[in-house]
Protein backbone atom coordinates (compact mmCIF):
# COMPACT_ATOMS: atom_id res chain seq x y z
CA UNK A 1 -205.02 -39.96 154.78
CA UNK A 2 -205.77 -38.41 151.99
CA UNK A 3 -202.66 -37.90 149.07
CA UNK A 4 -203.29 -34.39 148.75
CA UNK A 5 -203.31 -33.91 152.64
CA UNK A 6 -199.60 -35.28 152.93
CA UNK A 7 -198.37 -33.07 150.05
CA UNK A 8 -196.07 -29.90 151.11
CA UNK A 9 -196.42 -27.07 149.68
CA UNK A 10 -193.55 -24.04 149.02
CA UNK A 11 -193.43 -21.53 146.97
CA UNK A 12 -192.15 -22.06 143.43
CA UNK A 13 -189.04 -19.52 142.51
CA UNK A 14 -188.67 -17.40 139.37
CA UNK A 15 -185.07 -18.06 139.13
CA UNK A 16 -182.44 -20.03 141.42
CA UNK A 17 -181.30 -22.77 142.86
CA UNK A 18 -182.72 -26.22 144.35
CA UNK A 19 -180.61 -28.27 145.91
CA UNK A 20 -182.38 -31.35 146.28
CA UNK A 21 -181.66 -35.04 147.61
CA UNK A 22 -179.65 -34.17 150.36
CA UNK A 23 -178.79 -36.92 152.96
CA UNK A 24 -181.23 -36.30 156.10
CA UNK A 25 -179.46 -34.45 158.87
CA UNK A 26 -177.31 -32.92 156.29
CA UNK A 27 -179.52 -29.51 155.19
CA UNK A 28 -177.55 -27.46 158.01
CA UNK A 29 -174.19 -28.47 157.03
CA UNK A 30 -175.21 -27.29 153.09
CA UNK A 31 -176.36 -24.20 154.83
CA UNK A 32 -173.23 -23.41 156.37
CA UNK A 33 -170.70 -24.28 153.79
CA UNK A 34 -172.27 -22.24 151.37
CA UNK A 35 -172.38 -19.66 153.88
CA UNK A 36 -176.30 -19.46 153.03
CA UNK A 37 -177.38 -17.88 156.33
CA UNK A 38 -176.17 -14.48 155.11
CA UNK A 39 -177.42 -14.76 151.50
CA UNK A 40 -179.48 -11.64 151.15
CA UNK A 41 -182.60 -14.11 148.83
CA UNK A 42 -184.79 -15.96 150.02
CA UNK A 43 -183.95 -19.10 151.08
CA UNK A 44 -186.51 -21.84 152.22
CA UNK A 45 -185.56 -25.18 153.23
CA UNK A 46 -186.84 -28.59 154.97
CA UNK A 47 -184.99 -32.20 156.49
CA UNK A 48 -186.40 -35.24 157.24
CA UNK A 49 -188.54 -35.31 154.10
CA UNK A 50 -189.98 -38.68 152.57
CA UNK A 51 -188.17 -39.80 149.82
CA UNK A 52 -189.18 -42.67 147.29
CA UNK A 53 -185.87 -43.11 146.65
CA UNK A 54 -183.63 -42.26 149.98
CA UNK A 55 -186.07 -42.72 152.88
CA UNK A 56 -185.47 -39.37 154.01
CA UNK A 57 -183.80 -36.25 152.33
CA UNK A 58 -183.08 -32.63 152.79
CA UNK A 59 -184.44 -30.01 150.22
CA UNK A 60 -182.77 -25.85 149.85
CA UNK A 61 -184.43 -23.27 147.83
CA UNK A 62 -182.38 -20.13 146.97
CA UNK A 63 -184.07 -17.79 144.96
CA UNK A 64 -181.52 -15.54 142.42
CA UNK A 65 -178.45 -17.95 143.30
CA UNK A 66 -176.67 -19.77 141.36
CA UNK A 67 -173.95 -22.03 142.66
CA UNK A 68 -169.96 -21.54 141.03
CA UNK A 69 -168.46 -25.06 140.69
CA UNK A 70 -166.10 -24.56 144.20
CA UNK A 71 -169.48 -24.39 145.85
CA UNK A 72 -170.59 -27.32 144.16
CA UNK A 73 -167.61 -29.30 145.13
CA UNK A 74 -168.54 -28.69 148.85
CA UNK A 75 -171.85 -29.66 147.87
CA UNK A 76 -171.05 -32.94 146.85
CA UNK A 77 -168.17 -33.66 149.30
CA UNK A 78 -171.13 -33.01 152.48
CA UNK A 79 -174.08 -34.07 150.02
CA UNK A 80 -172.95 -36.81 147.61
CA UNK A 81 -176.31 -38.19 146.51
CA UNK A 82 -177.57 -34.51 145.74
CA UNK A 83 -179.51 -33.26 142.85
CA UNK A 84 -178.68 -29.25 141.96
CA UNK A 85 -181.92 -27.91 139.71
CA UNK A 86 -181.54 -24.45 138.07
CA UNK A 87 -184.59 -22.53 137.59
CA UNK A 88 -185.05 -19.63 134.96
CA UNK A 89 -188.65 -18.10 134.48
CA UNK A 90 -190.27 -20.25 137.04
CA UNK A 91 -188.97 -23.67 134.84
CA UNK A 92 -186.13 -25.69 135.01
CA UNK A 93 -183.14 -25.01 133.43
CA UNK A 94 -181.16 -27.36 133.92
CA UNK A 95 -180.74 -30.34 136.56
CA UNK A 96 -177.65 -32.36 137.59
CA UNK A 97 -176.46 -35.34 139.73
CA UNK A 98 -173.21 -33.61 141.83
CA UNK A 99 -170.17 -35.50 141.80
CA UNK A 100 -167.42 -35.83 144.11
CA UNK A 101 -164.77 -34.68 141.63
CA UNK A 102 -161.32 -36.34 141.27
CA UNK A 103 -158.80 -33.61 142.93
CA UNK A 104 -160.47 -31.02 145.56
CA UNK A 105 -158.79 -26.86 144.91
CA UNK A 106 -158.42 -24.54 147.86
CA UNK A 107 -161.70 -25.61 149.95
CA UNK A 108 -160.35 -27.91 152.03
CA UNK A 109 -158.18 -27.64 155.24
CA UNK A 110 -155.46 -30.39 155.23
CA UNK A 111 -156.19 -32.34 158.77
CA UNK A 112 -152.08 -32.53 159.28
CA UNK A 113 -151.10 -30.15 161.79
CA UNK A 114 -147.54 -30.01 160.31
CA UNK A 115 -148.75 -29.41 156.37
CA UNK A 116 -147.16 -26.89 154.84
CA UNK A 117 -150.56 -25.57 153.68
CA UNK A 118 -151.28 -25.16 157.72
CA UNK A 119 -148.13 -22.64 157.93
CA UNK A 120 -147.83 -20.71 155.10
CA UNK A 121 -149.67 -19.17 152.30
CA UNK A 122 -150.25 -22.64 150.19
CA UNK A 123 -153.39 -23.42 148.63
CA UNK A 124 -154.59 -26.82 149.30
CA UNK A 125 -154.65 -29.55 146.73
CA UNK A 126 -155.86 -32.96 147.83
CA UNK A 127 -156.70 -36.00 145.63
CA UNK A 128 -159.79 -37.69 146.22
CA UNK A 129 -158.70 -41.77 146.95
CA UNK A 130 -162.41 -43.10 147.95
CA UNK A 131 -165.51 -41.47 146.64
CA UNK A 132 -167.73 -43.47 148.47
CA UNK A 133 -166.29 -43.63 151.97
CA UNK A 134 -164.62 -39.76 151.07
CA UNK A 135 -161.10 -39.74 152.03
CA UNK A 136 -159.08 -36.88 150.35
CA UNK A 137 -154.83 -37.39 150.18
CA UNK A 138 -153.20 -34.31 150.48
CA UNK A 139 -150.56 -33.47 147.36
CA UNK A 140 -147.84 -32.38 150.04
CA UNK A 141 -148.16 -34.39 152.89
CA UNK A 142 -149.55 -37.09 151.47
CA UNK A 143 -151.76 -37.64 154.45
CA UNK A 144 -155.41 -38.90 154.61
CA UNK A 145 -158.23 -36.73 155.58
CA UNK A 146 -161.33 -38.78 156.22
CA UNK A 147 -164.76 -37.06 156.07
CA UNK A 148 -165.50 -37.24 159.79
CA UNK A 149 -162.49 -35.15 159.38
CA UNK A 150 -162.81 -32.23 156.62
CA UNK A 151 -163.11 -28.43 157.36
CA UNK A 152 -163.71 -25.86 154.59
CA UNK A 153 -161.66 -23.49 154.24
């Protein structure tokens, strides 16, 4: 087949956000947490894209977004291996690797029923113990909360 036959096409965006490299399977989780279905810009998106590097991936477009660094934390607790591209005047602005930071700020549910943070009006404050495997300890309980296991606030 020919190359230019197998090449997708979307339309570039003046000024945004691509959020690129996301694990396959994970585009509607990105979608969710960042509560994209009611952004008010367009927002294009595609999964189970071939990848050089990742077999498949996940790709978001949001035109006239730009992401605060809480939303980027979610990002790269659901999307570790993503790439967040910021585009001014059609071009890129700037383009980053997310990281799964070191402590984890109010956007997190602890996964202890009994927390305190479950009962009364306590922000959440976990530590992050395994960046690869994500488990997040929380500062009061001290218990784990395993990624098959995290709900955003």
């Amino acid at each position: 087949m020919d190359k230019e036959m197998r090449e997708l096409k979307v339309t570039a965006i003046e000024n945004g956000t691509v959020i690129d490299h996301i694990p396959a399977n994970n585009v509607f989780k990105v979608i969710r947490i960042l509560n994209l279905e009611n952004n008010q810009h367009q927002v294009l998106f595609g999964d189970n894209l071939d990848s050089h590097k990742y077999g498949k991936k996940g790709i978001i477009k949001v035109s006239n977004t730009f992401f605060v660094p809480d939303e980027i934390n979610k990002i790269a607790l659901v999307a570790p291996t993503a790439t967040l591209i910021v585009i001014k005047d059609f071009k890129v602005a700037d383009k980053s690797k997310v990281e799964v930071p070191n402590q984890i700020l109010k956007i997190v549910k602890c996964f202890n029923p009994g927390c305190i943070t479950n009962h009364e009006n306590i922000s959440t404050r976990f530590t992050v113990i395994d960046k690869n495997d994500l488990k997040l300890q929380c500062h009061y309980c001290e218990k784990i909360t395993a990624k098959n296991n995290i709900v955003f606030v």
